[in-house]
Every structure is written in C-alpha cells, then in structure tokens.
N, C-alpha and C. Protein backbone atom coordinates (compact mmCIF):
# COMPACT_ATOMS: atom_id res chain seq x y z
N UNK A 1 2.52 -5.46 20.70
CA UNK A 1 3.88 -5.29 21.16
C UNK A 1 4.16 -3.82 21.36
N UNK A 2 4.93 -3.02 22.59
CA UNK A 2 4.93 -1.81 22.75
C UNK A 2 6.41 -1.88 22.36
N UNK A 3 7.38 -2.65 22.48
CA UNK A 3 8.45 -2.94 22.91
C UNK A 3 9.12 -1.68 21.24
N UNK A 4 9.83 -1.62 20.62
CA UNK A 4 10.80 -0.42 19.94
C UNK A 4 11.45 -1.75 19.26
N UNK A 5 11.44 -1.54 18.02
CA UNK A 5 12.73 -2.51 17.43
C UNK A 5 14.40 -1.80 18.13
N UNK A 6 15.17 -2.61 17.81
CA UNK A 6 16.41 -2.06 18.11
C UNK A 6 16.78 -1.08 17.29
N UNK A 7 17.76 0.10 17.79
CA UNK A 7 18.28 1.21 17.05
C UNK A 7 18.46 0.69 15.65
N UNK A 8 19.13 1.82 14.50
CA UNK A 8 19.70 1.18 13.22
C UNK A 8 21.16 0.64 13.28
N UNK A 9 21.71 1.24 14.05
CA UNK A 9 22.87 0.71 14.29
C UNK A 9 23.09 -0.72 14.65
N UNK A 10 22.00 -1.22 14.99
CA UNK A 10 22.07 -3.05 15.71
C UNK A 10 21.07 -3.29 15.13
N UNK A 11 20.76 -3.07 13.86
CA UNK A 11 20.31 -4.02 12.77
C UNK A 11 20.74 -4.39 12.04
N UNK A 12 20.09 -5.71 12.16
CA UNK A 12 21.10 -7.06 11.24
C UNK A 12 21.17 -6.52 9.78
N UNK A 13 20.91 -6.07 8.99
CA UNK A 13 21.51 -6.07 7.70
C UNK A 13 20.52 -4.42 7.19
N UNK A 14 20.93 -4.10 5.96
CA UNK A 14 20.80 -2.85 5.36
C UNK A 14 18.87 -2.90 5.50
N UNK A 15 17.61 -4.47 5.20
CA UNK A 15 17.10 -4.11 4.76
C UNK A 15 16.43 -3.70 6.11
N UNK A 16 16.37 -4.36 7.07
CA UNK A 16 15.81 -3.98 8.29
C UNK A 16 16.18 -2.85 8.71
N UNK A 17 17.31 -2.25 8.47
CA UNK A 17 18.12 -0.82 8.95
C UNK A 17 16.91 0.10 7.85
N UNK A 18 16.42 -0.11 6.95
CA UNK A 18 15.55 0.67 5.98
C UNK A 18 14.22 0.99 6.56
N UNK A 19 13.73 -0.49 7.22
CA UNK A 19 12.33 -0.77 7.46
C UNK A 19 11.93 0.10 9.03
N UNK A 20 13.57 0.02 9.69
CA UNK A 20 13.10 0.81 10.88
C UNK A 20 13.23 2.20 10.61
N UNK A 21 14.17 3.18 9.46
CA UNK A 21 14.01 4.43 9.31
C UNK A 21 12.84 4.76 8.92
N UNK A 22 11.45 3.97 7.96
CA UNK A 22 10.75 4.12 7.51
C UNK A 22 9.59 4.00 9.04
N UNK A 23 9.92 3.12 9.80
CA UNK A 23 8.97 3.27 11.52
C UNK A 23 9.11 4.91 11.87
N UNK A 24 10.32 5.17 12.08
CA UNK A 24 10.90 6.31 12.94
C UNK A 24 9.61 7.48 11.98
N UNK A 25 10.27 7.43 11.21
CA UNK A 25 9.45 8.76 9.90
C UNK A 25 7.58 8.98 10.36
N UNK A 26 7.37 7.39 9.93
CA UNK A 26 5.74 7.25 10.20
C UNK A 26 5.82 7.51 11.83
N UNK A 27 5.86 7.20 12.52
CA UNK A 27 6.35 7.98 14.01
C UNK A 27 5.90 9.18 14.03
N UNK A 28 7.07 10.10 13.69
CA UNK A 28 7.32 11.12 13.36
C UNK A 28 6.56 11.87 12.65
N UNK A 29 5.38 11.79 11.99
CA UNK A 29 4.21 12.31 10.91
C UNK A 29 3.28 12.28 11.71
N UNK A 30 3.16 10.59 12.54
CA UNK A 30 1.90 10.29 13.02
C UNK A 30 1.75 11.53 14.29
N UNK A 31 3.28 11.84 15.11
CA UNK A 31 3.31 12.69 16.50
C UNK A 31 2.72 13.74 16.15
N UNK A 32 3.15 14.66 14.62
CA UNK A 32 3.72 15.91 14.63
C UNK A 32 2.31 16.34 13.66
N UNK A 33 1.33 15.19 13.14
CA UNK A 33 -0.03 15.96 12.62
C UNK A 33 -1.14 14.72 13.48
N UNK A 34 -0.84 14.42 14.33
CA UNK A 34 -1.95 13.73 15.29
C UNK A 34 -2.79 12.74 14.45
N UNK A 35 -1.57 11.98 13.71
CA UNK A 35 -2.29 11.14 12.65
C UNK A 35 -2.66 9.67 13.62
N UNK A 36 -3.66 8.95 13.63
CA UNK A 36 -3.93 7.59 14.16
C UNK A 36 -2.59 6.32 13.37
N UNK A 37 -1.66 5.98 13.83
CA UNK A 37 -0.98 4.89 13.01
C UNK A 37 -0.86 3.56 14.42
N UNK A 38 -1.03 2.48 13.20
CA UNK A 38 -0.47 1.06 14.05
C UNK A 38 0.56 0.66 13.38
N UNK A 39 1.83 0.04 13.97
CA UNK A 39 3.04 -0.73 13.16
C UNK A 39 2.97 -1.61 13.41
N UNK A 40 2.76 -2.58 12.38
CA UNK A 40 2.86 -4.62 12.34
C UNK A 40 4.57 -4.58 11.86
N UNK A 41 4.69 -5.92 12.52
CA UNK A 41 6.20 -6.24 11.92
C UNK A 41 6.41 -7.66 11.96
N UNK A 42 5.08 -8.09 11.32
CA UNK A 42 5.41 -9.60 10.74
C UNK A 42 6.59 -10.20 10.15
N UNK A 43 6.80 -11.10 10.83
CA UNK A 43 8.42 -11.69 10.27
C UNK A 43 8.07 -12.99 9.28
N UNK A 44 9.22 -13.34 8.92
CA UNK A 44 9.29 -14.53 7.83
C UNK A 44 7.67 -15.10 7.27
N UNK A 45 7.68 -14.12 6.30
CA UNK A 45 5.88 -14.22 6.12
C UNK A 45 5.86 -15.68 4.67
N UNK A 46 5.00 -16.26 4.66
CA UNK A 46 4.90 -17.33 3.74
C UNK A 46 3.57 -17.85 3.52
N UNK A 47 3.13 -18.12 2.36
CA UNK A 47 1.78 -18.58 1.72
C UNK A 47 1.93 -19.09 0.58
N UNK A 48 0.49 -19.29 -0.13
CA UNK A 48 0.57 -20.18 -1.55
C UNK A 48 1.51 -18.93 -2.37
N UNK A 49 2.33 -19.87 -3.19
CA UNK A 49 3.23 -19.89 -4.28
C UNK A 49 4.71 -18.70 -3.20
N UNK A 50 5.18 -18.91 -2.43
CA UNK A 50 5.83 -18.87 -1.63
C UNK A 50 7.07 -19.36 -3.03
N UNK A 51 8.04 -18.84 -2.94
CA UNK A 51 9.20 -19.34 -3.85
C UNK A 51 10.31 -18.73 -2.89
N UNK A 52 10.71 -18.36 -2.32
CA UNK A 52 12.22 -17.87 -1.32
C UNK A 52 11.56 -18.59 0.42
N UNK A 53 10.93 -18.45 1.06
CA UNK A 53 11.53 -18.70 2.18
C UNK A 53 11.27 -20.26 2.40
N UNK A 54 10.42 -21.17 2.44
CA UNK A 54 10.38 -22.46 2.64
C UNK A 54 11.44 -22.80 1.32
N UNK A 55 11.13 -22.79 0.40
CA UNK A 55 12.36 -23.46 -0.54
C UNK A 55 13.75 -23.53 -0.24
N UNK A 56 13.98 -21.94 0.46
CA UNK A 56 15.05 -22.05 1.05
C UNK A 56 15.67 -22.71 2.01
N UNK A 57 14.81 -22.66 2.90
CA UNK A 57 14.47 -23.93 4.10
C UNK A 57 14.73 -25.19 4.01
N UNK A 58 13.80 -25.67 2.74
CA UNK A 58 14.08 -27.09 2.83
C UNK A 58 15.39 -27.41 1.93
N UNK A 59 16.02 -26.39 0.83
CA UNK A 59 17.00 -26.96 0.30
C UNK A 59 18.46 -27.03 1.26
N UNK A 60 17.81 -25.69 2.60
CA UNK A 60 19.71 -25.52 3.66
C UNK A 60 19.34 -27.10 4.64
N UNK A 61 18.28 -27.22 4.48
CA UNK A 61 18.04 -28.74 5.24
C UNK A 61 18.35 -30.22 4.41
N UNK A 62 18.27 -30.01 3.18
CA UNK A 62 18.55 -31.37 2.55
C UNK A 62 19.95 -31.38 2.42
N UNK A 63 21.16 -29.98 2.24
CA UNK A 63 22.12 -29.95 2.87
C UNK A 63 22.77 -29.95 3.90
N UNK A 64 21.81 -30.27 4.84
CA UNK A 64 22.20 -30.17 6.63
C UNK A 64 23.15 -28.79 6.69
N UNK A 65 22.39 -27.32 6.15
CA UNK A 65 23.09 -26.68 6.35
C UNK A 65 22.18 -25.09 7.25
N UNK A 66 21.39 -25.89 7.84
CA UNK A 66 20.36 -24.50 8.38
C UNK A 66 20.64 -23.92 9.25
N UNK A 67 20.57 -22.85 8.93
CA UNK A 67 21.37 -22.13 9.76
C UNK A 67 20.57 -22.01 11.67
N UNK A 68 21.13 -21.59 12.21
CA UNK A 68 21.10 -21.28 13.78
C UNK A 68 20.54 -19.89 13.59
N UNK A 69 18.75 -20.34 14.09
CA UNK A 69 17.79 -18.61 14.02
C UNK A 69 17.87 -18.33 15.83
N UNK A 70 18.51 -17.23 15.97
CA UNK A 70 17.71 -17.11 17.22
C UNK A 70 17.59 -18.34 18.35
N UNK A 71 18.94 -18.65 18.95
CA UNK A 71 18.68 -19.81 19.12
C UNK A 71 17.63 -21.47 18.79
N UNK A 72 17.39 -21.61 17.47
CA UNK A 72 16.56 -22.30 16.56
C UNK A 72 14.80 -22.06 16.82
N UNK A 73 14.74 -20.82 17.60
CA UNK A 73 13.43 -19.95 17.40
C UNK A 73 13.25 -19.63 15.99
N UNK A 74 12.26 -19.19 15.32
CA UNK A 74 11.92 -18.07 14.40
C UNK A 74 10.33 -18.70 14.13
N UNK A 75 9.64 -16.78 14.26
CA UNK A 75 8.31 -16.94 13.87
C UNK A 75 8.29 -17.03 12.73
N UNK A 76 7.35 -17.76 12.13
CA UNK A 76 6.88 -17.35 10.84
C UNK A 76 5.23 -17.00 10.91
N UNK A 77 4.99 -16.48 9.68
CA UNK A 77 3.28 -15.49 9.44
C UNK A 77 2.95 -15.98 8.23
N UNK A 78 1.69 -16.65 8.51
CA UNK A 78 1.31 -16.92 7.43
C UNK A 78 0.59 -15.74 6.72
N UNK A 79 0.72 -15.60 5.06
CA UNK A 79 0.14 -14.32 4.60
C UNK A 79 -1.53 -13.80 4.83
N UNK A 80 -2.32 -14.94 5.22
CA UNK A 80 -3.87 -14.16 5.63
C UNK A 80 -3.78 -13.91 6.65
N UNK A 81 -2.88 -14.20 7.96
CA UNK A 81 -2.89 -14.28 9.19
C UNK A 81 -2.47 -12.59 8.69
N UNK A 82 -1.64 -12.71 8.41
CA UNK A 82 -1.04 -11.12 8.01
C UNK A 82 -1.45 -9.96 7.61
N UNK A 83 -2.53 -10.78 6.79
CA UNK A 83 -4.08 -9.65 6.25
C UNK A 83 -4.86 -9.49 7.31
N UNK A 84 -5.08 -10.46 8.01
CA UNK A 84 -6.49 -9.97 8.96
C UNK A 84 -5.81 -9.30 10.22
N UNK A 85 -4.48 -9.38 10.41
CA UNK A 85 -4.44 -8.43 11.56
C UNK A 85 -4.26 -7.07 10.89
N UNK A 86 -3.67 -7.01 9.27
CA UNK A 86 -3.69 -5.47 8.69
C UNK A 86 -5.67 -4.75 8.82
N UNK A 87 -6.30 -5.66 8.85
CA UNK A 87 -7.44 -5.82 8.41
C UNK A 87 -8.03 -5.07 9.94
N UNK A 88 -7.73 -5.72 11.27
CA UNK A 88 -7.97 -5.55 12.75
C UNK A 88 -7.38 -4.20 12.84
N UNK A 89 -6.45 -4.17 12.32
CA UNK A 89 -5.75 -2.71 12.99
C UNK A 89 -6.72 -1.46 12.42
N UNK A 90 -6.70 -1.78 10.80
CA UNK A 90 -7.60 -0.57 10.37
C UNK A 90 -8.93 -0.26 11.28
N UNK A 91 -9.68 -1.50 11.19
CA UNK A 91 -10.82 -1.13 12.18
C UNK A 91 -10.50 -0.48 13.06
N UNK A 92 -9.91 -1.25 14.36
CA UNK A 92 -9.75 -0.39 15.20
C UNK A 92 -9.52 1.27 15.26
N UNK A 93 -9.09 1.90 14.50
CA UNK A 93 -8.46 2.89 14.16
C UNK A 93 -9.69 3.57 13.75
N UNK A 94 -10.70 3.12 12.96
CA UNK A 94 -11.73 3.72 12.41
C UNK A 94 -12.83 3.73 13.42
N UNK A 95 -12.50 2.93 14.48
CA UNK A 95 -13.59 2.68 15.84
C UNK A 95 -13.23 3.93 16.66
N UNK A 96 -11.87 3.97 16.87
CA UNK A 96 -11.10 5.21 17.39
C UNK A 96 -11.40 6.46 17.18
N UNK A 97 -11.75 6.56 15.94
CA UNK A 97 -11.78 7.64 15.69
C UNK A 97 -13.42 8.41 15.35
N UNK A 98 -14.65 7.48 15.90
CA UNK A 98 -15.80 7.73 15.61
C UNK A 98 -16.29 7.87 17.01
C-alpha cells in the first residue's frame, strides 16, 4: 500500500491518532539518516487465545448489537499472517541492502 493513512486530525480515536504520530517520526528518522524502513498496518488482528476482538464480536451479535464497520467491511489479520509479512519485509530490506 503506498496510499498515507489519514492526517491526525481525521483519526478515529486517540489510539490511532498515536500510531500515526509514531509513522510520521519513523518517516522522519528513516528520510533524515537514510535508514531502510517498511510500515505494516494490520488491522483487527486475531489468533489463538484471542480474548477482546472475536468475543467481542460474538457477544455485540448475540445482542443484535454490531455495530456498522465501514459499511459492514472490516479486514481482519490473522496473527501468523502478521508474522510472516513482518518476517517478508525484513528480508526484503536485508536483500536491499546487500
């Protein structure tokens, strides 16, 4: 994805407003000492012993109360899926740089 999350100002809540000052910074290190960086931004990540996001899920559903994602879009990542692309990026980076 080349695409820029949205400014901080049009992020949905404090923690994403955190996660993109912390992009901008690594950005900003990576420009200004010619460091190699990749940014993943896996969303709604879930695996074994998972306790907040499916639980949550199925209890706003046994209340018929789930909410409206994104017009009833939302990715989810499973957690090895999540490792092996952390896993792809490093390589690459180490291919890059040899």
């Amino acid at each position: 994805e080349n695409s820029p999350p949205p400014p901080i100002e049009k992020q949905a809540n404090r923690y994403s407003a955190t996660k993109k000052i912390a992009e901008d910074i690594v950005k900003e290190v990576s420009e200004r000492y010619g460091l190699p960086t990749i940014m993943l931004r896996p969303r709604a990540m879930y695996g074994p012993g998972d306790r907040t996001l499916f639980p949550l899920l199925a209890e706003r559903l046994k209340q018929k109360r789930l909410p409206l994602i994104q017009n009833n879009l939302q990715d989810f990542t499973y957690i090895d899926n999540a490792v092996y692309a952390c896993l792809c990026c490093m390589q690459k980076v180490v291919n890059q740089q040899e």
